[in-house]
PDB file of N, CA and C in Angstrom:
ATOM      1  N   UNK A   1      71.891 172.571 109.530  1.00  0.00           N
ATOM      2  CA  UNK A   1      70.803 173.429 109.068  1.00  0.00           C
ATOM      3  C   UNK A   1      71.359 174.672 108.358  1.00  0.00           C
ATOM      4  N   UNK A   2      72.395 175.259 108.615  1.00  0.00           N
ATOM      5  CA  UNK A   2      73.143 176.651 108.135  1.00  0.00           C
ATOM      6  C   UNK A   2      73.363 176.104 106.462  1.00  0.00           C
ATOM      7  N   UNK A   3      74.582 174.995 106.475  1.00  0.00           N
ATOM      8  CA  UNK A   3      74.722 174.573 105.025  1.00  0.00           C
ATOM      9  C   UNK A   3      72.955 174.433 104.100  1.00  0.00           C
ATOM     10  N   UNK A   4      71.762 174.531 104.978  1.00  0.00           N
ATOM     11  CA  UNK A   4      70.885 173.763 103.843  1.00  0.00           C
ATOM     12  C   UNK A   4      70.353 175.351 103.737  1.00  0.00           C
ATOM     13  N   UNK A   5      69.801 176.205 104.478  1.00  0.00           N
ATOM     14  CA  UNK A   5      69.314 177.482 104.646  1.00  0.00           C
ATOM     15  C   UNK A   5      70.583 178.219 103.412  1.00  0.00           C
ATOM     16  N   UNK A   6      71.838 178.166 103.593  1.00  0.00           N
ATOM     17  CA  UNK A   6      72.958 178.638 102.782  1.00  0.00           C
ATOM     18  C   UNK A   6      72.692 178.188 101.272  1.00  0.00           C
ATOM     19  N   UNK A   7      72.869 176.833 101.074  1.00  0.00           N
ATOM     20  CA  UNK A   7      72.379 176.446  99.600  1.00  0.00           C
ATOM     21  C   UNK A   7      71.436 177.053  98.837  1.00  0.00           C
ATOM     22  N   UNK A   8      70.107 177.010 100.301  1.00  0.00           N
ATOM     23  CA  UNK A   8      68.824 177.165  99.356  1.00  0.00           C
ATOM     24  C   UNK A   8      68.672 179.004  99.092  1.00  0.00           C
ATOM     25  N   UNK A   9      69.318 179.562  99.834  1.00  0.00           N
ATOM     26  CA  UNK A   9      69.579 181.367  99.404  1.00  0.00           C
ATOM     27  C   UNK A   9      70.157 181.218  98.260  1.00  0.00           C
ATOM     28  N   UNK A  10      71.342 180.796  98.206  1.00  0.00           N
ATOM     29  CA  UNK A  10      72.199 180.717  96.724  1.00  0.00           C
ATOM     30  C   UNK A  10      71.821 180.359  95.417  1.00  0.00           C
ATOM     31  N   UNK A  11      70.997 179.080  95.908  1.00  0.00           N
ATOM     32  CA  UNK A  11      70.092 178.733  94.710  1.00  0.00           C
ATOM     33  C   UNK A  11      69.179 179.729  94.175  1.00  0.00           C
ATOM     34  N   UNK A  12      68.670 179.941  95.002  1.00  0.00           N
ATOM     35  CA  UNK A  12      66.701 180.099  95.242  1.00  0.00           C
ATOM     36  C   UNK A  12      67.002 181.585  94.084  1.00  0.00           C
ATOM     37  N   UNK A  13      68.545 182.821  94.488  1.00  0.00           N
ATOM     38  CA  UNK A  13      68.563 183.799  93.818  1.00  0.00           C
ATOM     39  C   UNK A  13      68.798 183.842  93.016  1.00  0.00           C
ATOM     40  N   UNK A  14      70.326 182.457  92.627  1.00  0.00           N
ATOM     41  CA  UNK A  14      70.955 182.443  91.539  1.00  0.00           C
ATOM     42  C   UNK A  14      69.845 181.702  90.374  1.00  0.00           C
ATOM     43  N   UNK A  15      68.870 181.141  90.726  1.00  0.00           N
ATOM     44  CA  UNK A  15      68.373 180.311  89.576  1.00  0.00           C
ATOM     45  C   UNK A  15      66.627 181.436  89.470  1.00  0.00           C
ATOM     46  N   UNK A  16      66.447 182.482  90.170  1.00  0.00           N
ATOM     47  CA  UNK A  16      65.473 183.469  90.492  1.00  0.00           C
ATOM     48  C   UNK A  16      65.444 184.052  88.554  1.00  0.00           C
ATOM     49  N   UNK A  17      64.451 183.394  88.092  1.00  0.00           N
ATOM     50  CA  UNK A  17      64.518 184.140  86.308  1.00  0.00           C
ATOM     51  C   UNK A  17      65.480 183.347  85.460  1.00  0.00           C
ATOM     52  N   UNK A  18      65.823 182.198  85.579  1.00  0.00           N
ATOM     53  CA  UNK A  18      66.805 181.892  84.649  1.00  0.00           C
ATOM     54  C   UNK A  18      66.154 181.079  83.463  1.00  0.00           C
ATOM     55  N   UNK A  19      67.384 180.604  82.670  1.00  0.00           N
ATOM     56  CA  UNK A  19      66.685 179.916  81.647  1.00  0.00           C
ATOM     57  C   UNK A  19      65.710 178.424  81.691  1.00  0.00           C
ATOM     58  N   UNK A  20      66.455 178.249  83.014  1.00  0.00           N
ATOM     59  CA  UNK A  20      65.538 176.761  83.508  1.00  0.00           C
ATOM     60  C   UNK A  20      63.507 177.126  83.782  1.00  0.00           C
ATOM     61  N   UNK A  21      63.656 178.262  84.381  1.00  0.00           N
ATOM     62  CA  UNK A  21      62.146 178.723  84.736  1.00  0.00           C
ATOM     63  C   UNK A  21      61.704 179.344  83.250  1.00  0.00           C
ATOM     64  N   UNK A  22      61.834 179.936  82.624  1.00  0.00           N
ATOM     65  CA  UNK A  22      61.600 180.401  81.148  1.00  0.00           C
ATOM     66  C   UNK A  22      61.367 179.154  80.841  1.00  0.00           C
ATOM     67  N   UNK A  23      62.181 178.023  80.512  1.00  0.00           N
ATOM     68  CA  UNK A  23      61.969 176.864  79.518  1.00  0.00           C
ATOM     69  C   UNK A  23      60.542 176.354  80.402  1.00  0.00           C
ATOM     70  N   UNK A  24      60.597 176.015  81.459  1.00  0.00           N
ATOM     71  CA  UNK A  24      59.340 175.323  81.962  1.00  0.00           C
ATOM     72  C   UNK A  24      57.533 176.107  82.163  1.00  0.00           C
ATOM     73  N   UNK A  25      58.050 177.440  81.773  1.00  0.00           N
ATOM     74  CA  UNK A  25      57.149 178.418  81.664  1.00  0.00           C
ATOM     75  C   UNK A  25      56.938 178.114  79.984  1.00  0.00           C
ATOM     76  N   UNK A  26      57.569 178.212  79.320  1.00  0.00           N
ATOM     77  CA  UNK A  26      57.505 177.740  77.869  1.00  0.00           C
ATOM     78  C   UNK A  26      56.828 176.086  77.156  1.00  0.00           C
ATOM     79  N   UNK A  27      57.402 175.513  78.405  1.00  0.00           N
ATOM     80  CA  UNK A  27      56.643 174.030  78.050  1.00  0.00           C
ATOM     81  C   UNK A  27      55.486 174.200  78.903  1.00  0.00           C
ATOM     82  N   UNK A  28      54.943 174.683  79.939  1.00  0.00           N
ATOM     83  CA  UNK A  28      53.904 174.714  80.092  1.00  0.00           C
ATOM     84  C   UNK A  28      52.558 175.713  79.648  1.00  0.00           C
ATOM     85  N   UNK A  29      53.063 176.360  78.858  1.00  0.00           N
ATOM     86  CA  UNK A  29      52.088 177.488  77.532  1.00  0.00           C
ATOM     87  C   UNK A  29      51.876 176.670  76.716  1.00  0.00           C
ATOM     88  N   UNK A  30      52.441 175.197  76.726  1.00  0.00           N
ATOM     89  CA  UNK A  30      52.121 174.555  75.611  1.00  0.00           C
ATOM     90  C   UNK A  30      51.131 173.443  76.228  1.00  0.00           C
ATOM     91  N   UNK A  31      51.007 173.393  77.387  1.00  0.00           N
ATOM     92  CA  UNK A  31      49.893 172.430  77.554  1.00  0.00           C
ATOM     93  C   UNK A  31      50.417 171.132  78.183  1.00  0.00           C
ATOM     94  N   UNK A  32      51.483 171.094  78.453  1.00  0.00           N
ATOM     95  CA  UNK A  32      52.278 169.962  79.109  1.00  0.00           C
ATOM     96  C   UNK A  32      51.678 170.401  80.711  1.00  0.00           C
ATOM     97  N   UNK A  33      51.890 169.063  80.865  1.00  0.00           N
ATOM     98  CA  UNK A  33      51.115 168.675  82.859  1.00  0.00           C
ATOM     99  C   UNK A  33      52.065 169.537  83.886  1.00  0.00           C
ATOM    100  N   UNK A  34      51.447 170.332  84.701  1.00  0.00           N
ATOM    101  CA  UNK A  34      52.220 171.323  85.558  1.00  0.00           C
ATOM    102  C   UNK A  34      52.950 170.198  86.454  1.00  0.00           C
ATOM    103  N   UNK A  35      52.383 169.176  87.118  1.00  0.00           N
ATOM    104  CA  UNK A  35      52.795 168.674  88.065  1.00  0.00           C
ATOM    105  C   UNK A  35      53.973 167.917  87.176  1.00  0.00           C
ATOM    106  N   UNK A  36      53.793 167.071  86.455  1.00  0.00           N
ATOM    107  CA  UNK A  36      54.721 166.122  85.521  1.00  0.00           C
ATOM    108  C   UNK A  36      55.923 167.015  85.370  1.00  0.00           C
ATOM    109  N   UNK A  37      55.787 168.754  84.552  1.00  0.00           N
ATOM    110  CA  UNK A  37      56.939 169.589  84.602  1.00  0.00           C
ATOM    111  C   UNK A  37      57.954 169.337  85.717  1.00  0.00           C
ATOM    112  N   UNK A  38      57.095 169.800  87.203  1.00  0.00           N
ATOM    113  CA  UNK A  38      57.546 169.856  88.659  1.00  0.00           C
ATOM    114  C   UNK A  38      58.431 168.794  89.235  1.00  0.00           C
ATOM    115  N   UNK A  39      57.503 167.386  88.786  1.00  0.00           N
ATOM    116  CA  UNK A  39      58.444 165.998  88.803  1.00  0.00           C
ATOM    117  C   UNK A  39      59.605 165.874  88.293  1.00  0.00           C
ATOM    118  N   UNK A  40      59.220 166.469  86.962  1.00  0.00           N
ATOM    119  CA  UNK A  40      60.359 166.068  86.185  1.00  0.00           C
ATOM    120  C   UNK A  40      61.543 167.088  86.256  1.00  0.00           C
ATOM    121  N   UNK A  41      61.408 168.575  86.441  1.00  0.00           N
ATOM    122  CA  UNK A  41      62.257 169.905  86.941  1.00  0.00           C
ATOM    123  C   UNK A  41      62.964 168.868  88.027  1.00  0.00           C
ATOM    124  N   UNK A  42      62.512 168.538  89.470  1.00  0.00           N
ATOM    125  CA  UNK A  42      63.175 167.974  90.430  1.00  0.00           C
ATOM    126  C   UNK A  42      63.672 167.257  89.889  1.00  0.00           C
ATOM    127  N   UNK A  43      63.586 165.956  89.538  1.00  0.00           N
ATOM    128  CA  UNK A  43      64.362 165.159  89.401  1.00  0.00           C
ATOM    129  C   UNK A  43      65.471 165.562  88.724  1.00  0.00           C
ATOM    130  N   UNK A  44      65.293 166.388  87.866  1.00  0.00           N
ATOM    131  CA  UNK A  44      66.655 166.862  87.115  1.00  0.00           C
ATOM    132  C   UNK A  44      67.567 167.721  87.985  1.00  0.00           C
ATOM    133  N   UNK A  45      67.084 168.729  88.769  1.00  0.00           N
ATOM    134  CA  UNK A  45      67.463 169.369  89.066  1.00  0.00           C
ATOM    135  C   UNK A  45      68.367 168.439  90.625  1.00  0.00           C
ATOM    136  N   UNK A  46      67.960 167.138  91.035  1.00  0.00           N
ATOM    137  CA  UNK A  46      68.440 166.110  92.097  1.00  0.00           C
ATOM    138  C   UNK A  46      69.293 165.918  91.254  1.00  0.00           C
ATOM    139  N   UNK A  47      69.281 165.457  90.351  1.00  0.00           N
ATOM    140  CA  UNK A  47      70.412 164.665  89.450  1.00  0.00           C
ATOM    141  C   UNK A  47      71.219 165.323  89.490  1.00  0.00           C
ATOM    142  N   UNK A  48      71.347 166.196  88.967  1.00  0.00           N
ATOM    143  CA  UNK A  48      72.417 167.587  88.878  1.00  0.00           C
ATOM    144  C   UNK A  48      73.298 168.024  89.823  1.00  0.00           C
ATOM    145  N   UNK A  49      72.429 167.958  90.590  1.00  0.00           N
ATOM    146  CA  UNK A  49      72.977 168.351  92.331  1.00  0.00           C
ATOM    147  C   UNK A  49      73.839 167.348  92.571  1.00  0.00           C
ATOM    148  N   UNK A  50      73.640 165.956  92.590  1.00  0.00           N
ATOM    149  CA  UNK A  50      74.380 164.644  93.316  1.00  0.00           C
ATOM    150  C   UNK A  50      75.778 165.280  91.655  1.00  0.00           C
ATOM    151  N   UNK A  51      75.689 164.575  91.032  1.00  0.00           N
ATOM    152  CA  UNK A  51      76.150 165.159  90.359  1.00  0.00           C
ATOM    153  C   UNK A  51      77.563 165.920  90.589  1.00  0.00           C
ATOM    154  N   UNK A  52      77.381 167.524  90.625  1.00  0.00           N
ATOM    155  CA  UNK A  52      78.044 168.277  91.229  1.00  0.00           C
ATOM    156  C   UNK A  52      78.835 168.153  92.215  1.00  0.00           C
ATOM    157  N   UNK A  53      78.082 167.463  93.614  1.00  0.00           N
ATOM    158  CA  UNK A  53      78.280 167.468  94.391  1.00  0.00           C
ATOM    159  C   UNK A  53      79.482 166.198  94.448  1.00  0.00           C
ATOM    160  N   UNK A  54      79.215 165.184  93.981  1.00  0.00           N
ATOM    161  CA  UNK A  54      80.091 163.921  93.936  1.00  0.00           C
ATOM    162  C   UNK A  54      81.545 164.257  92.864  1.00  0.00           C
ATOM    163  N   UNK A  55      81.149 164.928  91.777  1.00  0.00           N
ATOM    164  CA  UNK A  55      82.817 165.720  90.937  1.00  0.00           C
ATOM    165  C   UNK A  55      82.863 166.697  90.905  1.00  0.00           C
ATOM    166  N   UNK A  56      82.169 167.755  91.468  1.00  0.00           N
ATOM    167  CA  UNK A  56      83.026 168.887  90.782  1.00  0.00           C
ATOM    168  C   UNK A  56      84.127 168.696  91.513  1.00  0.00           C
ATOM    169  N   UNK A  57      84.552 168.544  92.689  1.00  0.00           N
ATOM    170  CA  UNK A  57      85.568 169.174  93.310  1.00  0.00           C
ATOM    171  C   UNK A  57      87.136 168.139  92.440  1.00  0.00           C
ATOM    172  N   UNK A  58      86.454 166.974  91.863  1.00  0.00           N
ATOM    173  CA  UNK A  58      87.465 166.082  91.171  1.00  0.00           C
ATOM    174  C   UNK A  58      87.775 166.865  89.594  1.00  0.00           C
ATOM    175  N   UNK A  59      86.548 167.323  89.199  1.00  0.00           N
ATOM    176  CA  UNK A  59      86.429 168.492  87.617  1.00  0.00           C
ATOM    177  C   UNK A  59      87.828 169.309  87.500  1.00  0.00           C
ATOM    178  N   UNK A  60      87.507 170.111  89.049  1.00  0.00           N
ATOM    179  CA  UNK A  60      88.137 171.215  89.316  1.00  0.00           C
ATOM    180  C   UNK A  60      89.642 170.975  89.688  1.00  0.00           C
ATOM    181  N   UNK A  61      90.259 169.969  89.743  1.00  0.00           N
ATOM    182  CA  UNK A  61      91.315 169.812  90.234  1.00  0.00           C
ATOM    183  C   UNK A  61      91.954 169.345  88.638  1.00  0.00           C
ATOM    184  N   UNK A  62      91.122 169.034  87.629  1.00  0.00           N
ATOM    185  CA  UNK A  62      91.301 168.333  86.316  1.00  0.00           C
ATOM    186  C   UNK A  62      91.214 169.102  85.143  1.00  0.00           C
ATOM    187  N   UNK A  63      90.430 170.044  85.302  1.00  0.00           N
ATOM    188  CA  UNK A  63      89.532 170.979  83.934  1.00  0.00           C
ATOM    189  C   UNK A  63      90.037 172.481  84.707  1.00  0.00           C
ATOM    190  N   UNK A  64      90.989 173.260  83.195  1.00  0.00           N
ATOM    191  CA  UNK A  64      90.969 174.417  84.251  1.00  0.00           C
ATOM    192  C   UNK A  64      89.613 175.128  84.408  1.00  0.00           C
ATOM    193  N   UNK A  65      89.399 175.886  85.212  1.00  0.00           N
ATOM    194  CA  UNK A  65      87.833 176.787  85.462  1.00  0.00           C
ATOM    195  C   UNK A  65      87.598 177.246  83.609  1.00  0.00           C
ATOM    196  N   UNK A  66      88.837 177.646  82.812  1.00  0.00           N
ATOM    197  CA  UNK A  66      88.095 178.702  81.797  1.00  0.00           C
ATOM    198  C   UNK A  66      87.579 177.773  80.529  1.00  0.00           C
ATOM    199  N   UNK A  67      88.210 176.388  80.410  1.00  0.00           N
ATOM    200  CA  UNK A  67      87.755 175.219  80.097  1.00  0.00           C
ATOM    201  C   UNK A  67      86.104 175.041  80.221  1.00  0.00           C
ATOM    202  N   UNK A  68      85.927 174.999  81.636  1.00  0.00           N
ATOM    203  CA  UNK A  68      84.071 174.766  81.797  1.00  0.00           C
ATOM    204  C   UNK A  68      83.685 175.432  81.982  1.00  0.00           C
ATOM    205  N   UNK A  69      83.793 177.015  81.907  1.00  0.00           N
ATOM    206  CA  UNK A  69      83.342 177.817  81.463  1.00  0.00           C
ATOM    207  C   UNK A  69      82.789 177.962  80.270  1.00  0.00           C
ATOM    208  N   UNK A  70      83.443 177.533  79.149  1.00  0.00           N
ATOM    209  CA  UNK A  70      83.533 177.552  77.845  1.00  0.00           C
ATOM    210  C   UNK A  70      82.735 176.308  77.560  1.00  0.00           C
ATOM    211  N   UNK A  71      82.695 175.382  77.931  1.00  0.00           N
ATOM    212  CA  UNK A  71      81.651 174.287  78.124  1.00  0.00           C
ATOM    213  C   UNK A  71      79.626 174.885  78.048  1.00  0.00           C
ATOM    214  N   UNK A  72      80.515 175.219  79.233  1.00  0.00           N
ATOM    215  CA  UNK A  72      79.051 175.872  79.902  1.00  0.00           C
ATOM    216  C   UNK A  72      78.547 176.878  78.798  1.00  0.00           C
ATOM    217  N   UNK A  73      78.888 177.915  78.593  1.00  0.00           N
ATOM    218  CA  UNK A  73      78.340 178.474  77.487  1.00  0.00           C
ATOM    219  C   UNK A  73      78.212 177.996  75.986  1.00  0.00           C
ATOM    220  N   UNK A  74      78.835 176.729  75.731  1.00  0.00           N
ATOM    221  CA  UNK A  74      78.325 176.484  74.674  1.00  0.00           C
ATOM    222  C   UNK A  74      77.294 175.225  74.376  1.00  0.00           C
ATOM    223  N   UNK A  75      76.654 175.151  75.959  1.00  0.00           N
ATOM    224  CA  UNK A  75      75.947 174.293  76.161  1.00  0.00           C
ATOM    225  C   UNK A  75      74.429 175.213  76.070  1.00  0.00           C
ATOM    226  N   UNK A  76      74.804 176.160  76.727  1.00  0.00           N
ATOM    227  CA  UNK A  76      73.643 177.305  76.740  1.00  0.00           C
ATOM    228  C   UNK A  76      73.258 177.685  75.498  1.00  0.00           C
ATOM    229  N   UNK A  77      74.142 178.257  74.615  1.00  0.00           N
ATOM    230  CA  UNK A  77      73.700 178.247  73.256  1.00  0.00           C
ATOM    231  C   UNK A  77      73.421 177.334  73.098  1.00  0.00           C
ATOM    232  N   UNK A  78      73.373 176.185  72.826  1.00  0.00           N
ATOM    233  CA  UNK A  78      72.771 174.877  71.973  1.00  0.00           C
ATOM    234  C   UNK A  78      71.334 174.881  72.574  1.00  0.00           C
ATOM    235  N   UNK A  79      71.703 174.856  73.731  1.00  0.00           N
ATOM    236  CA  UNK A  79      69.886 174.518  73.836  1.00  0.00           C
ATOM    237  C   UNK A  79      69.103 175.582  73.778  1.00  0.00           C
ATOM    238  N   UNK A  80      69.714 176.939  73.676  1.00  0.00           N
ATOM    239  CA  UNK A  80      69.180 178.444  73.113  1.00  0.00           C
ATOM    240  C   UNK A  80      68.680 178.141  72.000  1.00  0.00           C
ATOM    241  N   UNK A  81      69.396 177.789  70.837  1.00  0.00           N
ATOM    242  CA  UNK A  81      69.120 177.326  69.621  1.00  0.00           C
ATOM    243  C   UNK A  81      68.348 176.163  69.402  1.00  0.00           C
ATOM    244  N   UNK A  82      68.331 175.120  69.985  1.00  0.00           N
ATOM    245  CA  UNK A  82      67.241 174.286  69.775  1.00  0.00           C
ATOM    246  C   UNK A  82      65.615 174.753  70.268  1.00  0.00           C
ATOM    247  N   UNK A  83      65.529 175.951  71.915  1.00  0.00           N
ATOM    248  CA  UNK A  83      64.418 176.066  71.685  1.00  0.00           C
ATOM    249  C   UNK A  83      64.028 177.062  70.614  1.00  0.00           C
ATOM    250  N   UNK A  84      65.266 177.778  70.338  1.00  0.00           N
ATOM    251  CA  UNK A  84      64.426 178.870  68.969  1.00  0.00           C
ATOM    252  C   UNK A  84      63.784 178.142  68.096  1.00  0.00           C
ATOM    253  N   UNK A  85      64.110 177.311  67.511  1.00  0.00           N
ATOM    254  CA  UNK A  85      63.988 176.434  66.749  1.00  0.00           C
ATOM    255  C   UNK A  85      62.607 175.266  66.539  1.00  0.00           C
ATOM    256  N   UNK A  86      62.500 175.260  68.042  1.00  0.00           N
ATOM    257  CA  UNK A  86      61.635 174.648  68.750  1.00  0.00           C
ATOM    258  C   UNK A  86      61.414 173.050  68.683  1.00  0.00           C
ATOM    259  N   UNK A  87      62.841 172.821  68.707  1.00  0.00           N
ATOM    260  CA  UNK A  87      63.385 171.166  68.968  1.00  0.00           C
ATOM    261  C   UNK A  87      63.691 170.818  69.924  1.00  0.00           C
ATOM    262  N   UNK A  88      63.155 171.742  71.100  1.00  0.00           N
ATOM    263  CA  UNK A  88      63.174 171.359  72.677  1.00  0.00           C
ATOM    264  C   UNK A  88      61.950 172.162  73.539  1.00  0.00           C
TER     265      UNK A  88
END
């Protein structure tokens, strides 16, 4: 119970305003199904998790940290730029 109470603090703050809640606040100003969003947020957000959970620790022994770092932010821009754009 500690590890799930622990996760869900970490999460719950670290993802508290991010670009994931903006984008789904954004697709739903547009008229897309709240619940369908919700379905579909989870499931992604499951995916992600198993995910993580099954490589990073194999990533991390492979990719130095400043590597996916650099990943990571240029993943953020792209899809920054596609919603400016509004191709997402």
């Amino acid at each position: 119970m500690k590890s799930v109470l622990l996760a869900f603090g970490a999460i719950f703050l670290a993802e508290l305003g991010d670009k994931t809640q903006l984008a789904i606040l954004a697709m739903r100003s547009k008229g897309l199904s709240g619940w369908g969003l919700f379905v579909g947020a989870m499931l992604a957000f499951t995916v992600l998790t198993a995910i993580a959970i099954l490589f990073g620790g194999w990533l991390q022994t492979k990719i130095p940290a400043d590597v996916i770092q650099k990943i990571a932010a240029g993943s953020f821009m792209i899809i920054g730029l596609l919603m400016w754009f509004g191709k997402l």
